[in-house]
Protein backbone atom coordinates (compact mmCIF):
# COMPACT_ATOMS: atom_id res chain seq x y z
CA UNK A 1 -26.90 -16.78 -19.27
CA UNK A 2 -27.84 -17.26 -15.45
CA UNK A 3 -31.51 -17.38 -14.74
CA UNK A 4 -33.68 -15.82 -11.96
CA UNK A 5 -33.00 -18.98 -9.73
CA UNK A 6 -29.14 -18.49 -10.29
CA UNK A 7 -29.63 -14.88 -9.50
CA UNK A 8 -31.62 -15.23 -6.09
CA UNK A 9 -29.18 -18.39 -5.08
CA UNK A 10 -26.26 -15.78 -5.46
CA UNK A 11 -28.35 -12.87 -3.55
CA UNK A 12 -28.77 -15.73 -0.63
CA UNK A 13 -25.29 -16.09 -0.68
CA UNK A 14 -24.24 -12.33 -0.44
CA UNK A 15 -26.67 -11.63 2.36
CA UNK A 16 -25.38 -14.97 4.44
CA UNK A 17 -21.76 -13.75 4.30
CA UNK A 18 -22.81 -10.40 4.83
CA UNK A 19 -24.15 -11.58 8.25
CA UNK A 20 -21.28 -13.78 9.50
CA UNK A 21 -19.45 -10.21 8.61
CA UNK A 22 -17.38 -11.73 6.24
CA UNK A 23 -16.51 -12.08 2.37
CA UNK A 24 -17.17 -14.40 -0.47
CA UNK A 25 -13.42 -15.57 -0.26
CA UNK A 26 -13.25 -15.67 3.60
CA UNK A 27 -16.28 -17.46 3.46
CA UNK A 28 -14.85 -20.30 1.34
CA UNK A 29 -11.45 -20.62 3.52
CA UNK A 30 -13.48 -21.04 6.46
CA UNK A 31 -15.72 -23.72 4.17
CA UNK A 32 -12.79 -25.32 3.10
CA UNK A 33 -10.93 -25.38 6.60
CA UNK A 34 -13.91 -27.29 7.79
CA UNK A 35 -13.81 -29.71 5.28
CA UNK A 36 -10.07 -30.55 5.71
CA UNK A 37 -10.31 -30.24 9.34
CA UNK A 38 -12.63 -32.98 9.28
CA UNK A 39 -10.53 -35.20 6.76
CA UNK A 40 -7.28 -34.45 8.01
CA UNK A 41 -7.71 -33.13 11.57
CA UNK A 42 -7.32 -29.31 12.46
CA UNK A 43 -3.61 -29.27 12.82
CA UNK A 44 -3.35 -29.74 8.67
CA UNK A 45 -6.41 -27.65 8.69
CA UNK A 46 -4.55 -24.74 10.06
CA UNK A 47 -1.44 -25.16 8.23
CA UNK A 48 -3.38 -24.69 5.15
CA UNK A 49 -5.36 -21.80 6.02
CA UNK A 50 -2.59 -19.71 7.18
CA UNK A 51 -0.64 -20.29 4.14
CA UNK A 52 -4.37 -19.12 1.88
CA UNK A 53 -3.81 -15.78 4.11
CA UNK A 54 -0.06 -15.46 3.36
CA UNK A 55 -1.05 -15.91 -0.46
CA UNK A 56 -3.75 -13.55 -0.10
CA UNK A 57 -1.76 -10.88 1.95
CA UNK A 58 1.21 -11.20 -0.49
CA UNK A 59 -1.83 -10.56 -3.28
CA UNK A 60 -3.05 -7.88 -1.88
CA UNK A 61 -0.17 -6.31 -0.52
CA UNK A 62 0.25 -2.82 -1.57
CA UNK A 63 3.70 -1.17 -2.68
CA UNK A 64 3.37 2.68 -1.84
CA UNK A 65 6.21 5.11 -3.09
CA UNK A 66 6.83 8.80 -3.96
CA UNK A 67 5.34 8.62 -7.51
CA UNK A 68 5.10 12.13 -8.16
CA UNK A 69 8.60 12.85 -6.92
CA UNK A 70 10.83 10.30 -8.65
CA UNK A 71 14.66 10.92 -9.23
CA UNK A 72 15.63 11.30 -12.82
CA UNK A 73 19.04 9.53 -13.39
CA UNK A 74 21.17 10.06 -16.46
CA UNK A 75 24.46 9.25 -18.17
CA UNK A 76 26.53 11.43 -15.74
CA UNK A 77 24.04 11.32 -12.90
CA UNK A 78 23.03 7.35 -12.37
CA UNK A 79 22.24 4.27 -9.77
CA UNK A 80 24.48 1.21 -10.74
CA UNK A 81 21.39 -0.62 -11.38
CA UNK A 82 19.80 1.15 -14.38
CA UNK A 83 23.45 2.15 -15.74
CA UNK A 84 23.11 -0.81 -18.49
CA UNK A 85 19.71 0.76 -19.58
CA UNK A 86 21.36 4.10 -19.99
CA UNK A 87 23.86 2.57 -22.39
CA UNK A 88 20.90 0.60 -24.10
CA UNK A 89 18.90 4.24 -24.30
CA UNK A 90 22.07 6.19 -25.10
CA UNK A 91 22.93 3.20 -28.31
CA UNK A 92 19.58 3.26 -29.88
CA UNK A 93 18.40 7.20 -29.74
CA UNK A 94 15.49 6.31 -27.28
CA UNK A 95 13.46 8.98 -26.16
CA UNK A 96 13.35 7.49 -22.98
CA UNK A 97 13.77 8.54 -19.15
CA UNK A 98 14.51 6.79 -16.40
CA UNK A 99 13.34 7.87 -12.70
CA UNK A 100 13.34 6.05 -9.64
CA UNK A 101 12.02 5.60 -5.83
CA UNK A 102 12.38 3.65 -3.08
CA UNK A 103 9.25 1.65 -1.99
CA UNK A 104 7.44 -0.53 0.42
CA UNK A 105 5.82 -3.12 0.61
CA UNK A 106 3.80 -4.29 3.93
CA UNK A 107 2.62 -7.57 4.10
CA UNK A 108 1.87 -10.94 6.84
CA UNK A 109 2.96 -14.46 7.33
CA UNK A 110 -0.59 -15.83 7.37
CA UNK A 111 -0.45 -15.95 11.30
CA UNK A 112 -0.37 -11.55 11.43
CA UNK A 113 3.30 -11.02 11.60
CA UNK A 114 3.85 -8.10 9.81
CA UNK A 115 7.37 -7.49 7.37
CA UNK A 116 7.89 -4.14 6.36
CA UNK A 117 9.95 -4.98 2.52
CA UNK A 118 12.19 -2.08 1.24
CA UNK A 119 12.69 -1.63 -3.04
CA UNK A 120 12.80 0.07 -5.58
CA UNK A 121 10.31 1.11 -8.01
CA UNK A 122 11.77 2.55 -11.54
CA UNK A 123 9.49 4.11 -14.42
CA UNK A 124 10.73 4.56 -18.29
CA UNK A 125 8.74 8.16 -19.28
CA UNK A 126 8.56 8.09 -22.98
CA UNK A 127 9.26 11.68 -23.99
CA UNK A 128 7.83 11.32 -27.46
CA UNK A 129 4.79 9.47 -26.44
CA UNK A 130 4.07 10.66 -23.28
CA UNK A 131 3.39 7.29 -21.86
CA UNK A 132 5.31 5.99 -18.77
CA UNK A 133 6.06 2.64 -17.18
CA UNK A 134 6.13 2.12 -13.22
CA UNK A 135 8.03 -1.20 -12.58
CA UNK A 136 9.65 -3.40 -9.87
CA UNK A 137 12.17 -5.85 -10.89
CA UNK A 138 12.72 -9.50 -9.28
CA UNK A 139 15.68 -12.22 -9.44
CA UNK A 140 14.89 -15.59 -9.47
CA UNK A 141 17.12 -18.95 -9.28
CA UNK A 142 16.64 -21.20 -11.94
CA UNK A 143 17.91 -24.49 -12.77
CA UNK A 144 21.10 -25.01 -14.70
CA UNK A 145 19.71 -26.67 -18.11
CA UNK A 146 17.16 -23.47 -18.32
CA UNK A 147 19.78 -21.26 -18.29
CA UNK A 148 20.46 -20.76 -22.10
CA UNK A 149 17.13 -19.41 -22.56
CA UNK A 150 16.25 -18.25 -19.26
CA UNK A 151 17.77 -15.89 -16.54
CA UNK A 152 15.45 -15.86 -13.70
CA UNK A 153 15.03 -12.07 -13.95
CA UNK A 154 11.12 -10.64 -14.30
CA UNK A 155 9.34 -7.15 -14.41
CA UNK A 156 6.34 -6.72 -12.22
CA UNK A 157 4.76 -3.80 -14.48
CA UNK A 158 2.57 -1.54 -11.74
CA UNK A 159 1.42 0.82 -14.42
CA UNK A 160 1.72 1.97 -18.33
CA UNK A 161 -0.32 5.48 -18.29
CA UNK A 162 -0.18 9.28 -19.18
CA UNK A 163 -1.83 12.05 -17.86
CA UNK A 164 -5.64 11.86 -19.59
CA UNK A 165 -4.52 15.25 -22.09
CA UNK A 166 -1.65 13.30 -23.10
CA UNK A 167 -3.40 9.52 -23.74
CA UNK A 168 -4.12 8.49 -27.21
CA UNK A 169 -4.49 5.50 -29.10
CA UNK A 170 -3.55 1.97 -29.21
CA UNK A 171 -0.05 2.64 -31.40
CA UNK A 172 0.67 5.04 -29.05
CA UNK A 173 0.98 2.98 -25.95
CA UNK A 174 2.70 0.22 -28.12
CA UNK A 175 4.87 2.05 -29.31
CA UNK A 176 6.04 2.98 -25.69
CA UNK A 177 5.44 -0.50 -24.24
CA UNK A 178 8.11 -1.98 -27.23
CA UNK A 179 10.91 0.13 -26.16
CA UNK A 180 10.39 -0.33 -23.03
CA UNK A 181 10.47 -4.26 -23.22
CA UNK A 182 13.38 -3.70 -25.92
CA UNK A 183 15.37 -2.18 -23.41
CA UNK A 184 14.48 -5.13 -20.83
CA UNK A 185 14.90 -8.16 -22.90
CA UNK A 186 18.32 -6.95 -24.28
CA UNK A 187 19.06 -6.64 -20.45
CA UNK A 188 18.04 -10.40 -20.32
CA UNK A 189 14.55 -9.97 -18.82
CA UNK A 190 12.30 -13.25 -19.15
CA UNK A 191 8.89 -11.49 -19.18
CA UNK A 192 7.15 -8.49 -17.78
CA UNK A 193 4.00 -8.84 -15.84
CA UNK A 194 1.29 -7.06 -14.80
CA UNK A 195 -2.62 -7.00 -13.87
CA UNK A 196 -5.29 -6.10 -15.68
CA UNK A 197 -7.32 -4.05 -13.66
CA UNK A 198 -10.66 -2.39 -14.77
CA UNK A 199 -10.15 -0.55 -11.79
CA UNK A 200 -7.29 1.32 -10.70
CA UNK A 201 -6.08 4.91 -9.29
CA UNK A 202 -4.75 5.96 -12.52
CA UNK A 203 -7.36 8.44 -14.28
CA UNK A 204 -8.70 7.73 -17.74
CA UNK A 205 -9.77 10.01 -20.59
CA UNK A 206 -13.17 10.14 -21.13
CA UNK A 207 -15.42 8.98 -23.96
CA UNK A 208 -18.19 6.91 -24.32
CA UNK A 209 -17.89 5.59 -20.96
CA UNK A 210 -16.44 6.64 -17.47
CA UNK A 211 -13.91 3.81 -17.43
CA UNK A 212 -13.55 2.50 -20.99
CA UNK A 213 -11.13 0.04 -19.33
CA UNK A 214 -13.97 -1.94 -17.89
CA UNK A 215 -16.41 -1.83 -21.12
CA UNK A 216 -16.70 -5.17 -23.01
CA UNK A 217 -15.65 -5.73 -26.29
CA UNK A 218 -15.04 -8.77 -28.77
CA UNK A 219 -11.94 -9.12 -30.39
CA UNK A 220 -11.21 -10.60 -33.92
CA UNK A 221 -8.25 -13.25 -34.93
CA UNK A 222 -5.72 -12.81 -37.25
CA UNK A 223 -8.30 -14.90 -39.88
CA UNK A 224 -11.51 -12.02 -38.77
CA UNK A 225 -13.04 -14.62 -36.58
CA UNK A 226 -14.48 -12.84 -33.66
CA UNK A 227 -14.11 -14.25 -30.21
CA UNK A 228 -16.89 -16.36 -28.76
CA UNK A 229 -16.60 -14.44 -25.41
CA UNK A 230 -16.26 -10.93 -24.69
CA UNK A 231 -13.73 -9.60 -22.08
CA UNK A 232 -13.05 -6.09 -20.79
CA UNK A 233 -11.23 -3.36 -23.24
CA UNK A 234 -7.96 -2.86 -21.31
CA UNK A 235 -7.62 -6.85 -21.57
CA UNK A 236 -8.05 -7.08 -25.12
CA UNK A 237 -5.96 -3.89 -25.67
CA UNK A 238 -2.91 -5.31 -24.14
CA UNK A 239 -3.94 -9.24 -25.92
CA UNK A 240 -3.75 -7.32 -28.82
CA UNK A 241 -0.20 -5.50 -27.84
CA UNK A 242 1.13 -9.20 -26.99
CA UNK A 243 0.67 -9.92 -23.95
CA UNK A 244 -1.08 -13.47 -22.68
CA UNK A 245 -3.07 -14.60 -19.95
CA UNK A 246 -0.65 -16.02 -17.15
CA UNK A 247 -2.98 -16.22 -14.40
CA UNK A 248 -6.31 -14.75 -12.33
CA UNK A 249 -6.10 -12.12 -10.02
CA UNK A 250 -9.51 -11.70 -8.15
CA UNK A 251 -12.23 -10.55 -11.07
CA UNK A 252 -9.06 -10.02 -13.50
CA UNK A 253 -6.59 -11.65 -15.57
CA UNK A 254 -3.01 -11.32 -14.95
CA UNK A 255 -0.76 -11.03 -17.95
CA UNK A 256 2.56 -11.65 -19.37
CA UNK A 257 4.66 -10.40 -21.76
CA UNK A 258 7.33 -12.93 -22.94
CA UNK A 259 10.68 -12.08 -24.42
CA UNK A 260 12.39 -13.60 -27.71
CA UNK A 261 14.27 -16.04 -25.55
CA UNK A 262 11.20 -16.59 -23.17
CA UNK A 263 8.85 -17.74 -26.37
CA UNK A 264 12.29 -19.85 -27.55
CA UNK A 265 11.98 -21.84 -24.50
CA UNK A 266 8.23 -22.17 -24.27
CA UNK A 267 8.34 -23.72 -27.90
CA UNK A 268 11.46 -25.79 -27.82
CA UNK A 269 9.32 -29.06 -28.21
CA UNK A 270 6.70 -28.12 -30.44
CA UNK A 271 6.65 -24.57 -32.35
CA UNK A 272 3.37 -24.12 -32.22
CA UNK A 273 3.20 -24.40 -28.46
CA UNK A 274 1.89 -20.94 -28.13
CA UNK A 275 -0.47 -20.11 -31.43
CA UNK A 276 -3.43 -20.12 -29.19
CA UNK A 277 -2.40 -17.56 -26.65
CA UNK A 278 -0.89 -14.93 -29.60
CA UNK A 279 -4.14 -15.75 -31.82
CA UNK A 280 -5.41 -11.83 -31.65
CA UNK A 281 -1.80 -10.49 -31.09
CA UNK A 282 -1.21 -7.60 -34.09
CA UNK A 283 2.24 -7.36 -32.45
CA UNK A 284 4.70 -10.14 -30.91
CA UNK A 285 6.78 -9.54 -28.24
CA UNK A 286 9.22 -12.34 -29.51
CA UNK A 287 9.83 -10.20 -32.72
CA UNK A 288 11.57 -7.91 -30.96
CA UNK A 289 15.01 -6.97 -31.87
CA UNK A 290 17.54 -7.35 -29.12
CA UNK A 291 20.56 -7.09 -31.16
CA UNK A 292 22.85 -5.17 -28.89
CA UNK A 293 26.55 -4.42 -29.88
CA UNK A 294 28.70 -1.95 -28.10
């Protein structure tokens, strides 16, 4: 627990970037510019910082696109790129739509150059559950020996949510997030990935709190021991759904959600490789059944 010192150090240290007009994290790139600048000269200085503002532009670059207008593509009516889902949806009874929009994405080279990125965001709308995914999808090259258990291919999840009338429970939004992923990984998807937010646009239902999202909880292993820290709700929501920690994104945790082949690959040497990160998992994502014959 911080004490009253800690506490009046961090005050100092809010009102001193307040006055050079900037923020805690411009604050430290300027720190740390110094500090190279004087080890390494300001030309490697430079280099460095621009590339910290490319990484924080990309980070904080914001993909805008007609969400309450999507178009709604079926079997007869469809964009090459989701026909394969269609056929996955079609095979296995799914109650599942697919929309779609174009996007984009603004974002600098670290020096202020501007590129204006054109995409495509698609969402899966469970019709049973009422829950919806918003998703962009990404193709990366890989090397040759990874291939059998890898593809390159990733899901940057945006958003799972329904309207607040239609949320629910935890089953309900698992249920939705497995078919969606089902229909993913059998379309040879490595893992989906998204941010945990406490705060975002999308509305919650009300309850105890405002934003339950940001409350914090404990959570319990599969043997009833409970965590020694606690962490926000929507974290330990989607830990719980089967996702793991794959990174930090400002005061958050980014998250991953691996597919059957992905966790294959992650334990090739050692089968227990990833026991720690599905400790307080009730469902695995690398149980799911992509068995797909036309």
């Amino acid at each position: 627990m911080r004490g009253i010192a800690d506490t009046i150090k961090e005050a100092q240290l809010q009102a001193q970037y307040y006055g050079m007009g900037m923020s805690r994290r411009e604050y430290n790139i300027l720190e740390e510019y110094n500090y190279t600048a004087t080890l390494f000269g300001t030309e490697v200085a430079q280099s460095k910082r621009k590339e910290q503002r490319k990484e924080i532009a990309y980070e904080d670059a914001c993909c805008e696109y007609d969400f309450d207008n999507m178009v709604v593509y079926t079997s007869r009516s469809y964009h090459e790129d989701c026909k394969f889902w269609l056929d996955i949806i079609k095979h296995f009874k799914m109650p599942i739509q697919v929309e779609c929009a174009d996007a984009t994405t603004n974002y600098h080279d670290g020096d202020y150059n501007y590129t204006e990125y054109k995409s495509k965001v698609w969402r899966f709308r469970d019709l049973e559950t009422k829950y919806s995914m918003d998703f962009s999808t990404e193709a990366n090259v890989i090397s040759s020996e990874d291939k059998e258990y890898r593809s390159g291919k990733t899901v940057h999840v945006k958003y799972i949510w329904a309207i607040p009338e239609d949320q629910g429970n935890y089953y309900k939004v698992n249920k939705s997030l497995r078919r969606f992923a089902k229909i993913l990984f059998i379309d040879k998807y490595d893992y989906l990935e998204g941010w945990a937010s406490r705060i975002n646009q999308m509305p919650v239902r009300q309850g105890r709190s405002k934003n339950w999202r940001a409350r914090k909880v404990r959570m319990k292993d599969r043997k009833g021991n409970l965590s020694k820290n606690d962490g926000i709700a929507l974290l330990a929501m989607w830990i719980r759904a089967g996702f793991i920690i794959s990174g930090e994104k400002k005061d958050d945790f980014m998250i991953a959600y691996i597919s059957p082949d992905t966790y294959k690959y992650l334990t090739l040497e050692d089968d227990t490789a990833m026991d720690d990160q599905f400790k307080y998992a009730r469902h695995l994502p690398y149980e799911i059944d992509t068995t797909y014959r036309v």
